[in-house]
Protein backbone atom coordinates (compact mmCIF):
# COMPACT_ATOMS: atom_id res chain seq x y z
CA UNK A 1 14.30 10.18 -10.09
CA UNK A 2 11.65 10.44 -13.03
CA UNK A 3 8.30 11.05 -11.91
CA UNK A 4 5.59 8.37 -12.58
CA UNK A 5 3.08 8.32 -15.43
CA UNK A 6 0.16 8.45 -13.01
CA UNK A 7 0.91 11.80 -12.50
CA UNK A 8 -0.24 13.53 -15.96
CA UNK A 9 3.00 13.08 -17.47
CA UNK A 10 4.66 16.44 -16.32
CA UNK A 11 8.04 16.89 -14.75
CA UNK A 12 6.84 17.45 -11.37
CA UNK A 13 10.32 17.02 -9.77
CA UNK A 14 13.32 19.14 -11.28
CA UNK A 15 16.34 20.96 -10.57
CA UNK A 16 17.95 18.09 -8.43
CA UNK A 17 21.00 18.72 -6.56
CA UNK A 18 22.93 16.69 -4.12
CA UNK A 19 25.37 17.72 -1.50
CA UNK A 20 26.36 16.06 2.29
CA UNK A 21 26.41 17.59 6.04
CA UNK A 22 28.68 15.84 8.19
CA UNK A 23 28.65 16.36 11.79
CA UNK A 24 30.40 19.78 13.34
CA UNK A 25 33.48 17.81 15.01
CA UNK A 26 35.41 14.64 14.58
CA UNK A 27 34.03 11.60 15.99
CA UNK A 28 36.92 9.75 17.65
CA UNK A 29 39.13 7.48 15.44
CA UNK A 30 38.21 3.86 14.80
CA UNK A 31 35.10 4.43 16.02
CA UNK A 32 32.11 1.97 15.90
CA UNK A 33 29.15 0.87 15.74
CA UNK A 34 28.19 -2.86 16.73
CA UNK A 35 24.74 -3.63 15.34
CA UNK A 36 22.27 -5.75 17.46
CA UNK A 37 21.01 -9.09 15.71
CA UNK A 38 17.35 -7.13 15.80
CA UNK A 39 19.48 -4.51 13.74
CA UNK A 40 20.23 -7.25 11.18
CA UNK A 41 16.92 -8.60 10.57
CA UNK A 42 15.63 -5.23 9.48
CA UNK A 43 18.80 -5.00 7.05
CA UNK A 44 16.67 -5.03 4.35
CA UNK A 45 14.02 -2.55 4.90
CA UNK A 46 13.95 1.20 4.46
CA UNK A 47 11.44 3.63 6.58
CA UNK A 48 10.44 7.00 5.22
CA UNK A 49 8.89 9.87 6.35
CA UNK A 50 6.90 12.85 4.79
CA UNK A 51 6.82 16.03 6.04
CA UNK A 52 4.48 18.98 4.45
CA UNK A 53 5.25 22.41 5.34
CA UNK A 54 2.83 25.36 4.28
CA UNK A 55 4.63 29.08 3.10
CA UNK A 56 4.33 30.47 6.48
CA UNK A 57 6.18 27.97 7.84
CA UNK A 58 9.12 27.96 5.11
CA UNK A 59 9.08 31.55 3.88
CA UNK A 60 12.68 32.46 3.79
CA UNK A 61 14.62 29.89 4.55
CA UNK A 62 17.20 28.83 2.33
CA UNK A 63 18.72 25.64 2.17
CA UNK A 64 21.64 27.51 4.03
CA UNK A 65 19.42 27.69 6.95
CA UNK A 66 18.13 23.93 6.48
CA UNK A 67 21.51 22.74 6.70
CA UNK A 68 23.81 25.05 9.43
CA UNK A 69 22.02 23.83 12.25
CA UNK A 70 23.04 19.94 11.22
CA UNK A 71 26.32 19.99 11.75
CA UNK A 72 25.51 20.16 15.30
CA UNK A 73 22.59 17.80 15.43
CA UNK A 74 24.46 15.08 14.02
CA UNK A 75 27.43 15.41 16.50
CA UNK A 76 24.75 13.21 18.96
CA UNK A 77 23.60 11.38 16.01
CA UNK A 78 27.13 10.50 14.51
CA UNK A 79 25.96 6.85 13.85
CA UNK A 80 24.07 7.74 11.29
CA UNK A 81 26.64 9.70 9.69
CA UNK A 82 28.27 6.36 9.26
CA UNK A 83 29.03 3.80 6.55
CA UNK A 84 28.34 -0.42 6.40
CA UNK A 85 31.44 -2.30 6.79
CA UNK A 86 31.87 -5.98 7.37
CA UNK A 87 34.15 -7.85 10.06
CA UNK A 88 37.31 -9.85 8.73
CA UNK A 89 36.25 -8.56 5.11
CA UNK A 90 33.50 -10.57 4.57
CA UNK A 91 31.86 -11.02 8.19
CA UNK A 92 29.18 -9.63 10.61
CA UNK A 93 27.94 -5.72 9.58
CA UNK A 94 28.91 -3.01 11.43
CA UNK A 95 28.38 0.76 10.98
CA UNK A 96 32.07 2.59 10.67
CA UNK A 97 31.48 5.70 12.07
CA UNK A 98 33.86 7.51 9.76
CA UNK A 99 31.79 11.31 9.86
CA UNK A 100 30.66 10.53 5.76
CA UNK A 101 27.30 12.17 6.61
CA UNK A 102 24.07 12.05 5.49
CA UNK A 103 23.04 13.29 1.61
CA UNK A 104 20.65 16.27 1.48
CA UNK A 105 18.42 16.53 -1.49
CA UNK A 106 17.43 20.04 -2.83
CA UNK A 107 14.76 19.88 -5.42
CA UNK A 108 11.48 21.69 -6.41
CA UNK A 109 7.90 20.95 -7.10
CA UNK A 110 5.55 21.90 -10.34
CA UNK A 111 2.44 21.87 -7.96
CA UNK A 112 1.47 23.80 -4.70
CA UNK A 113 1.28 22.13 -1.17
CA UNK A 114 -2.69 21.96 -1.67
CA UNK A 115 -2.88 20.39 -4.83
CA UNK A 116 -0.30 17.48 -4.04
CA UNK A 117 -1.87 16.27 -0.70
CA UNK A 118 -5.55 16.34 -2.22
CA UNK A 119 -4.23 13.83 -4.67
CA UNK A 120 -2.76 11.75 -1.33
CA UNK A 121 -5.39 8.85 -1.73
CA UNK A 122 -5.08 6.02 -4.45
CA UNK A 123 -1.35 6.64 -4.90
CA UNK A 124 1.89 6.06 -3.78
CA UNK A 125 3.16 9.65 -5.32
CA UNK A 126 4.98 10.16 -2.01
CA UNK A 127 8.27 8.53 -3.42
CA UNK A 128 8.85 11.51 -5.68
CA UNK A 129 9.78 13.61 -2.13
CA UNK A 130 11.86 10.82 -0.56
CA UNK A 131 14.98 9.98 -2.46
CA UNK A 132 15.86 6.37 -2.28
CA UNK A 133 19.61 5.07 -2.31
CA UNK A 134 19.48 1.50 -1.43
CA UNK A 135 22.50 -0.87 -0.05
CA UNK A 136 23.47 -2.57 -3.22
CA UNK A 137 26.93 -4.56 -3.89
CA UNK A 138 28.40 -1.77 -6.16
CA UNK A 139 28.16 0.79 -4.18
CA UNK A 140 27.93 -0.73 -0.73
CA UNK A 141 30.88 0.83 1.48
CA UNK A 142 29.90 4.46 0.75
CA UNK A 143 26.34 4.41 0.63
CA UNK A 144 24.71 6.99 3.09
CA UNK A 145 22.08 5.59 5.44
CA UNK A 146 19.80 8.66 5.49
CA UNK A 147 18.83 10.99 3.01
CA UNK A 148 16.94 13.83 3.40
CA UNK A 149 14.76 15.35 0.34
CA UNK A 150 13.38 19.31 0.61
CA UNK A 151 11.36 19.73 -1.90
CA UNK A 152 10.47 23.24 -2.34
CA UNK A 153 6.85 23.87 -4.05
CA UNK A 154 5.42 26.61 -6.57
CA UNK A 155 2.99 27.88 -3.77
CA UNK A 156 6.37 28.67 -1.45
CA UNK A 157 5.51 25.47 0.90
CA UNK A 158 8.47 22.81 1.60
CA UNK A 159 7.93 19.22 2.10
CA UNK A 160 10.84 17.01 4.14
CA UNK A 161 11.25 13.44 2.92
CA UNK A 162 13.97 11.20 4.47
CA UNK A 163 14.90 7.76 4.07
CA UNK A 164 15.91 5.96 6.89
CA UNK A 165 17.86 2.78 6.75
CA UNK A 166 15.60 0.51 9.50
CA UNK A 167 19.18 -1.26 10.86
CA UNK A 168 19.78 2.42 12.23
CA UNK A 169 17.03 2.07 14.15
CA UNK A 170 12.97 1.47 14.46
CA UNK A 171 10.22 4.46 13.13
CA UNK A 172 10.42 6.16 17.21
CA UNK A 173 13.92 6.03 16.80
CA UNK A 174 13.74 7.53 13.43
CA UNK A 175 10.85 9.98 14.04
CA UNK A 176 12.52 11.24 17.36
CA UNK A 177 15.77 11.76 15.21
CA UNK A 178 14.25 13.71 12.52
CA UNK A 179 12.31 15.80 15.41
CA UNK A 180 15.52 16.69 17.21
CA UNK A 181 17.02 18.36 14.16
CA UNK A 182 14.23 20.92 13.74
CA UNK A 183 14.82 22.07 17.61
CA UNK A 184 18.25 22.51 16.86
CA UNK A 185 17.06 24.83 14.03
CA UNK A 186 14.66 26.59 17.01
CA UNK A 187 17.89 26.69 19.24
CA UNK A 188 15.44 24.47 21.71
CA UNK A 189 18.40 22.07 22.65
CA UNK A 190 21.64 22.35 25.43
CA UNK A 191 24.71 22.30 23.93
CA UNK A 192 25.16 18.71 22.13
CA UNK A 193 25.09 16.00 24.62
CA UNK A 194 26.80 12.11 24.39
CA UNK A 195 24.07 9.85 23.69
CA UNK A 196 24.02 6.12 25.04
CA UNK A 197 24.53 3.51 23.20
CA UNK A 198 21.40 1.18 22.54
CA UNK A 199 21.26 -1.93 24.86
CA UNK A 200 22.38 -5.07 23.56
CA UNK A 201 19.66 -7.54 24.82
CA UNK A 202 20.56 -11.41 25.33
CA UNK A 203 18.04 -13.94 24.97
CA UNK A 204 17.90 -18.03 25.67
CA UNK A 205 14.74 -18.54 24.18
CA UNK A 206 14.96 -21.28 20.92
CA UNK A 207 14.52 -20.06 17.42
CA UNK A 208 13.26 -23.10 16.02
CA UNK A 209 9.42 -22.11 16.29
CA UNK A 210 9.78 -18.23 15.05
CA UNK A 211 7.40 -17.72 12.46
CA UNK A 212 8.31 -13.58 11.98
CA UNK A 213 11.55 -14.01 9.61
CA UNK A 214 11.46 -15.55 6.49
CA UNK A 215 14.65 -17.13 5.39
CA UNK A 216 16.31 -16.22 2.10
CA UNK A 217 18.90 -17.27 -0.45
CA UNK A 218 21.78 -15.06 0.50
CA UNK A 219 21.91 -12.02 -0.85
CA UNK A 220 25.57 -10.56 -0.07
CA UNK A 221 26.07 -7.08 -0.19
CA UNK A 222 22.76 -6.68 -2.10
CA UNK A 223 20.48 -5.33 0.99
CA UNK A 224 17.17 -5.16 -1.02
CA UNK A 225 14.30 -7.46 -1.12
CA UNK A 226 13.92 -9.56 -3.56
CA UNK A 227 9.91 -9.69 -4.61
CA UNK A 228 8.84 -11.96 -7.03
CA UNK A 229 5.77 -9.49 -7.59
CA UNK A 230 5.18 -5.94 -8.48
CA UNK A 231 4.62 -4.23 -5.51
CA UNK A 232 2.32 -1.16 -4.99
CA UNK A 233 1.64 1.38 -2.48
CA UNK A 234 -2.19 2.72 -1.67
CA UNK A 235 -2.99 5.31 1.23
CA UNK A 236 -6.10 5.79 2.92
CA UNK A 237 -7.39 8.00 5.12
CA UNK A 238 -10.06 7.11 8.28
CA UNK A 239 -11.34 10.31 10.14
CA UNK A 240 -12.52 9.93 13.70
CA UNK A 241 -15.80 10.31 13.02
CA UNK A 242 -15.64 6.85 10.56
CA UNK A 243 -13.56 5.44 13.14
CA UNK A 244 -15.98 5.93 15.15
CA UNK A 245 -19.06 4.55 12.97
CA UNK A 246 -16.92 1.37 12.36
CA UNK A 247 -16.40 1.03 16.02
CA UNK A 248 -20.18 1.26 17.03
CA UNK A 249 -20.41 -2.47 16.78
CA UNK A 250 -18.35 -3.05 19.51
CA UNK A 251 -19.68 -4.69 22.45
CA UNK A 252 -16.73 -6.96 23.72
CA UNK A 253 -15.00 -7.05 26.90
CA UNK A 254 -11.82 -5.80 25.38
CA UNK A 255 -11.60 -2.01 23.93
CA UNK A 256 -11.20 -2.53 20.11
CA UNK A 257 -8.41 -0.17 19.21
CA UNK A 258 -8.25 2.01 15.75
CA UNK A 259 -5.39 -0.32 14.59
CA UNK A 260 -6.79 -3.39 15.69
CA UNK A 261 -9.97 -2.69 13.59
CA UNK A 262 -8.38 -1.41 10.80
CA UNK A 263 -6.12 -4.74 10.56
CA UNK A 264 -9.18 -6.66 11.01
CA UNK A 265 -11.11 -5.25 7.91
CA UNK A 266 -7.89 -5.38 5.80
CA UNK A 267 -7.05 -8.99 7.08
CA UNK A 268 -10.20 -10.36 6.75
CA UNK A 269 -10.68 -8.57 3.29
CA UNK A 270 -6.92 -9.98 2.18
CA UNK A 271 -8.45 -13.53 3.21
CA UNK A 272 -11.39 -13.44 1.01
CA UNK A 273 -9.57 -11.98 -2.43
CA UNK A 274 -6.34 -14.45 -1.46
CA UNK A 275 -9.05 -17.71 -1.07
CA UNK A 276 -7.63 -18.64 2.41
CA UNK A 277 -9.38 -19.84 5.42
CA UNK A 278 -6.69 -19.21 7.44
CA UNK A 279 -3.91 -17.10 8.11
CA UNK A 280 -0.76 -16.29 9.77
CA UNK A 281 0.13 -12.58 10.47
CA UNK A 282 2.78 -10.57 12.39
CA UNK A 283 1.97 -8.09 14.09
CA UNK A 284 4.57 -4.66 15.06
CA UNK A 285 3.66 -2.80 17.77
CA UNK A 286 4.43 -0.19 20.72
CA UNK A 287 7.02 -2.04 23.33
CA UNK A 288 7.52 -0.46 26.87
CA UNK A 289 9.49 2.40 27.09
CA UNK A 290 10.07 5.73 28.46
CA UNK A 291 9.58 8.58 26.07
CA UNK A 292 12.65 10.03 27.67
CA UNK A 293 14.67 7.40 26.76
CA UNK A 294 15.00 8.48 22.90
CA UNK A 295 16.10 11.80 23.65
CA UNK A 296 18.94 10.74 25.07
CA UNK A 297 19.80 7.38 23.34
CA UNK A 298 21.22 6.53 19.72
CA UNK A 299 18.61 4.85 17.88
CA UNK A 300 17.88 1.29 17.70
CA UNK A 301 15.42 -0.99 17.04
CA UNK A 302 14.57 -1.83 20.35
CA UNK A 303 10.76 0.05 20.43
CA UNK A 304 9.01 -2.43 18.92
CA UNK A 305 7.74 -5.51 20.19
CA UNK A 306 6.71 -8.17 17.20
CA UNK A 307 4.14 -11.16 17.26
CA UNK A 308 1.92 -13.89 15.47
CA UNK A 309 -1.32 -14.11 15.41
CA UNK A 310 -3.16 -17.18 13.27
CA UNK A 311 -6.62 -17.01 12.83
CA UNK A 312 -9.47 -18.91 10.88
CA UNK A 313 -11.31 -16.66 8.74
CA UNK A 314 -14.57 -18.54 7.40
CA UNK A 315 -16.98 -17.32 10.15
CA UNK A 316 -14.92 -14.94 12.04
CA UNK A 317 -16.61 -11.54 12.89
CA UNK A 318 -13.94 -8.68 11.78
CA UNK A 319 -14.65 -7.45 16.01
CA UNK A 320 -13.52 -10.51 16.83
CA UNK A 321 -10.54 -11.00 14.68
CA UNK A 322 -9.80 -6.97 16.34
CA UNK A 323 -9.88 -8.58 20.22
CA UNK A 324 -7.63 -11.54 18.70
CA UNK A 325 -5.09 -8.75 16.98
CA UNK A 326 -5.11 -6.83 20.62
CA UNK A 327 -4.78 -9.98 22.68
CA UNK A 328 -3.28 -12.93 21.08
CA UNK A 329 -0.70 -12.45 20.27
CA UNK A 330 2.65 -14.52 20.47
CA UNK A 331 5.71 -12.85 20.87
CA UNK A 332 8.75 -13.57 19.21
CA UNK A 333 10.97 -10.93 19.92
CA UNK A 334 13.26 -12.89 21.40
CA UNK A 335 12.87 -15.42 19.32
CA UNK A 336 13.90 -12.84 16.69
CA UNK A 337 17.20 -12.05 18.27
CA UNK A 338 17.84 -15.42 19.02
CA UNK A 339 17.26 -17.00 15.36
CA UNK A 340 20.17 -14.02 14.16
CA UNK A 341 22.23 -14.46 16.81
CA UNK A 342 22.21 -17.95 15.71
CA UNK A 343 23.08 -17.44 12.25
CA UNK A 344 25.56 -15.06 13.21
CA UNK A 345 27.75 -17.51 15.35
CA UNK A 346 27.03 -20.43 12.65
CA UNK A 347 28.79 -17.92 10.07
CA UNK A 348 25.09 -18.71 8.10
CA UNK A 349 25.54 -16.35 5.23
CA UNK A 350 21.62 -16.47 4.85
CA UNK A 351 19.43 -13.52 4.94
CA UNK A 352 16.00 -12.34 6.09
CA UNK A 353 12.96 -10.56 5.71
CA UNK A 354 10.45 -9.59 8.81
CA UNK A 355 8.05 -6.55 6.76
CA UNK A 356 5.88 -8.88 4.50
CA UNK A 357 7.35 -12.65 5.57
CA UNK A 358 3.86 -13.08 6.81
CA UNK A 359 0.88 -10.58 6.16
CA UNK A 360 2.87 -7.88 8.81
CA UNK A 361 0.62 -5.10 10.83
CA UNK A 362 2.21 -2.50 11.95
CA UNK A 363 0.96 -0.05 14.47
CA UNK A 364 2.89 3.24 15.03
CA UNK A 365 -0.16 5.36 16.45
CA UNK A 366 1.72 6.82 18.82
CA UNK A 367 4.63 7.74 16.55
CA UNK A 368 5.22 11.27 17.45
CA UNK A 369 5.00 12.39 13.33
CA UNK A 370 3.49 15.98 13.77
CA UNK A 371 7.18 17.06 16.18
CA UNK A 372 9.73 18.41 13.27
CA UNK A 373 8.47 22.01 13.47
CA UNK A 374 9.73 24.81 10.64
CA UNK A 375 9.78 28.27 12.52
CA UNK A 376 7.27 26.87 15.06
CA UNK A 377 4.90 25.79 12.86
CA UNK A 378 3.63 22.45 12.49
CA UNK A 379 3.26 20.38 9.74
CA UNK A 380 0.01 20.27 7.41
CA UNK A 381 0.33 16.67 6.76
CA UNK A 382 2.67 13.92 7.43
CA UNK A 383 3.41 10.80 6.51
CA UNK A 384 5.04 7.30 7.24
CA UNK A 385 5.78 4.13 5.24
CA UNK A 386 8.39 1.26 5.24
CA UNK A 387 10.48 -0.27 1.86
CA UNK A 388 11.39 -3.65 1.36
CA UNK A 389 8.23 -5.26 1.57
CA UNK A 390 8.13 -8.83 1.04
CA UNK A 391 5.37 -10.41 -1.40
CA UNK A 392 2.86 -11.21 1.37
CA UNK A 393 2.71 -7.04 2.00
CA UNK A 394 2.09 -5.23 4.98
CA UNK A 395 -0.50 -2.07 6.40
CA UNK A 396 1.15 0.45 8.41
CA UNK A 397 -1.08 2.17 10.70
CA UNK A 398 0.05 6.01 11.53
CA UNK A 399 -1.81 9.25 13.22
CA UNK A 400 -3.88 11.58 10.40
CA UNK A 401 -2.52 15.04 10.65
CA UNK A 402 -4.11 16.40 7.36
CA UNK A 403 -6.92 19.36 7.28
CA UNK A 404 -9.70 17.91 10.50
CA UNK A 405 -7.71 14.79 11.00
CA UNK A 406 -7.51 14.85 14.67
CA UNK A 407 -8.15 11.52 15.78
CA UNK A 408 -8.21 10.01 12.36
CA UNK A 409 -5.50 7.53 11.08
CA UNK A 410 -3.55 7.17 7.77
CA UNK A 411 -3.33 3.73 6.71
CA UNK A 412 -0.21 2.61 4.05
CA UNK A 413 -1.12 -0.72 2.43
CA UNK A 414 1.55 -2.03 0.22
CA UNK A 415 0.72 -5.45 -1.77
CA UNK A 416 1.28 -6.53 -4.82
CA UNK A 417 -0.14 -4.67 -7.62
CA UNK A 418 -3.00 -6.97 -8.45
CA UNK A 419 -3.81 -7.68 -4.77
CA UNK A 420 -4.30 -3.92 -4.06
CA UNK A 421 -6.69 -3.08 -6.98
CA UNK A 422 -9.15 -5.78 -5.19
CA UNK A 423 -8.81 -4.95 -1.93
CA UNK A 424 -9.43 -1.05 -2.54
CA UNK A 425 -13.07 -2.33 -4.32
CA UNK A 426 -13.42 -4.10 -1.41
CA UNK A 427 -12.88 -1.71 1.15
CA UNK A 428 -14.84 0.55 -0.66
CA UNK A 429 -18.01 -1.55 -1.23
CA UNK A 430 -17.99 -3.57 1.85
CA UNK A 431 -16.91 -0.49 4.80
CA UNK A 432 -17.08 2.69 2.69
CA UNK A 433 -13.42 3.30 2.60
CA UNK A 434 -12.06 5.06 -0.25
């Protein structure tokens, strides 16, 4: 877990240790899992999550006092305690919920809180707080699903990175997750409670027109994607107030939202460095649901409601391509399900990718990042990304919570390398966005 050169060369991560929390009782014997065929087509992408804490908010605690309160917040969460193991030996995944746990990352920081989220824009640095385990053949049956990283920094500030295997379950799933464990810490939660099972939805709908997955050679028990570029991460940072400035154009029938604007300009930008009059892109967004519902169900990846949208670029206003984002677009959802549930019964050993098959846009505005609270304080800034991008890259869309960021949005763009460096000269010559 060396840090990068673009980071003046110094060992900003050291004194690494690794240990696992397992849940506080014994989850029944044989106990499974069944994973959903919207499980399987996120098998090979990652989400992770950022969490910076100030020194009020960690003084004293310990790592002691990080981990005692998990081995009751994972007796709800036991699925994600569990392991990958295949039906008839060579079959359909499933999670084996055998109590392994999940592997907690102590580590420390060469820098203060301050001085590593100034440097937040024009980097991907982020990955030195989230430690990253993939599913790979070698290791594949004892792999944990979720890692969490606390990095503790010179100033006395923490930050909380965790890596979140996206067949567990979608970023509300994840966030919610992550959230519950620092009210157990607060003693905010009733005695640990059985949560439901995630519904397995059935579909009729025909596959044959779903544009979302991308088919692959098959990869085995190798769950990473396999990019024939070098991909790169870039973050950048909108207040409201140039929200708003961007927005003043608008004088449509339908209310442009942040998102929708923000995929526009990076869309329409993408289409002039890539030479493409036209495009294809999926879009990720918000489904129906009741808050409620992921406090008191396992997590699954059944939040999110994914699209198309094709669009010709040559004269299109960047407003216009916004309204077309917010209101054209085709779902394939089920045609998701259907196209793995499919493969499944055909015994197809293919594989998939959905993040980066198509240019993918993924809102998670309303992605409750700012609820993991350390001794009731909130977090100075936060964070969200997804790994296991495929080549055509994807811009993931979260809430701002740095110093005045109320209403602003953080925007994670990850292309390949040579993609990026001309879209950030574009973005910041064409719309002032650095």
């Amino acid at each position: 877990m060396a840090p990068s050169s673009d980071l003046a060369g110094e060992d900003l991560i050291y004194d690494i240790k690794l240990s696992t929390v397992v849940p506080a009782s014994i989850t029944a014997e044989g106990k499974t899992r069944e994973l959903t065929n919207v499980d399987l087509a996120m098998k090979l992408h990652y989400i992770t999550t950022v969490h910076f804490f100030g020194g009020d908010a960690a003084e004293g605690l310990g790592i002691q006092d990080l981990k005692k309160p998990m081995f009751h917040w994972l007796q709800p969460y036991y699925s994600i305690c569990g392991r990958i193991r295949r039906h008839d030996g060579g079959g359909r995944p499933f999670i084996k919920c055998n109590d392994s746990g999940v592997r907690i990352v102590e580590a420390k920081c060469a820098k203060t809180v301050d001085e590593w989220v100034e440097t937040v824009n024009g980097g991907d640095h982020h990955r030195l707080l989230v430690y990253k385990q993939p599913l790979v053949a070698d290791d594949f049956g004892f792999t944990p699903l979720v890692f969490l990283q606390f990095t503790v920094f010179k100033c006395g500030g923490m930050s909380v990175g965790m890596s979140w295997a996206h067949i567990l379950g979608d970023a509300f799933s994840a966030t919610e997750c992550i959230n519950m464990w620092g009210k157990f810490m607060a003693n905010r939660t009733p005695p640990p409670h059985i949560l439901n099972t995630p519904p397995i939805i059935h579909h009729l709908e025909t596959a044959s027109s779903c544009r979302s997955l991308k088919l692959l050679d098959p990869l085995g028990d190798n769950w990473l994607t396999p990019n024939h570029l070098k991909m790169q991460m870039n973050t950048f940072h909108l207040t409201e107030k140039k929200l708003s400035d961007l927005l003043s154009g608008e004088n449509k029938s339908h209310k442009v939202t942040p998102f929708e604007l923000i995929s526009a300009i990076v869309w329409k930008s993408l289409a002039k460095i890539r030479g493409s009059s036209s495009m294809i892109a999926t879009v990720c967004k918000k489904g129906e649901f009741d808050q409620t519902s992921l406090e008191n169900e396992l997590p699954g990846n059944m939040h999110q409601v994914i699209g198309i949208v094709e669009a010709e670029m040559t004269d299109t206003d960047p407003l216009e391509l916004a309204e077309l984002i917010g209101g054209k677009i085709v779902d394939e959802t089920s045609m998701i399900e259907k196209q793995m549930e499919e493969a499944s019964v055909n015994k197809n050993p293919a594989d998939y990718i959905l993040y980066g098959s198509n240019l993918t846009f993924v809102n998670l505005e309303d992605v409750n990042l700012c609820g993991l609270k350390l001794r009731g304080e909130g977090p100075v800034f936060t964070n969200l990304s997804i790994a296991g991008v495929g080549d055509e890259g994807a811009v993931v869309v979260v809430p701002y919570s740095g110093q005045g960021g109320s209403g602003g949005r953080s925007v994670n763009v990850i292309l390949p390398e040579h993609q990026l460096l001309q879209l950030k000269n574009e973005l910041r010559v064409e719309w002032g966005i650095f």
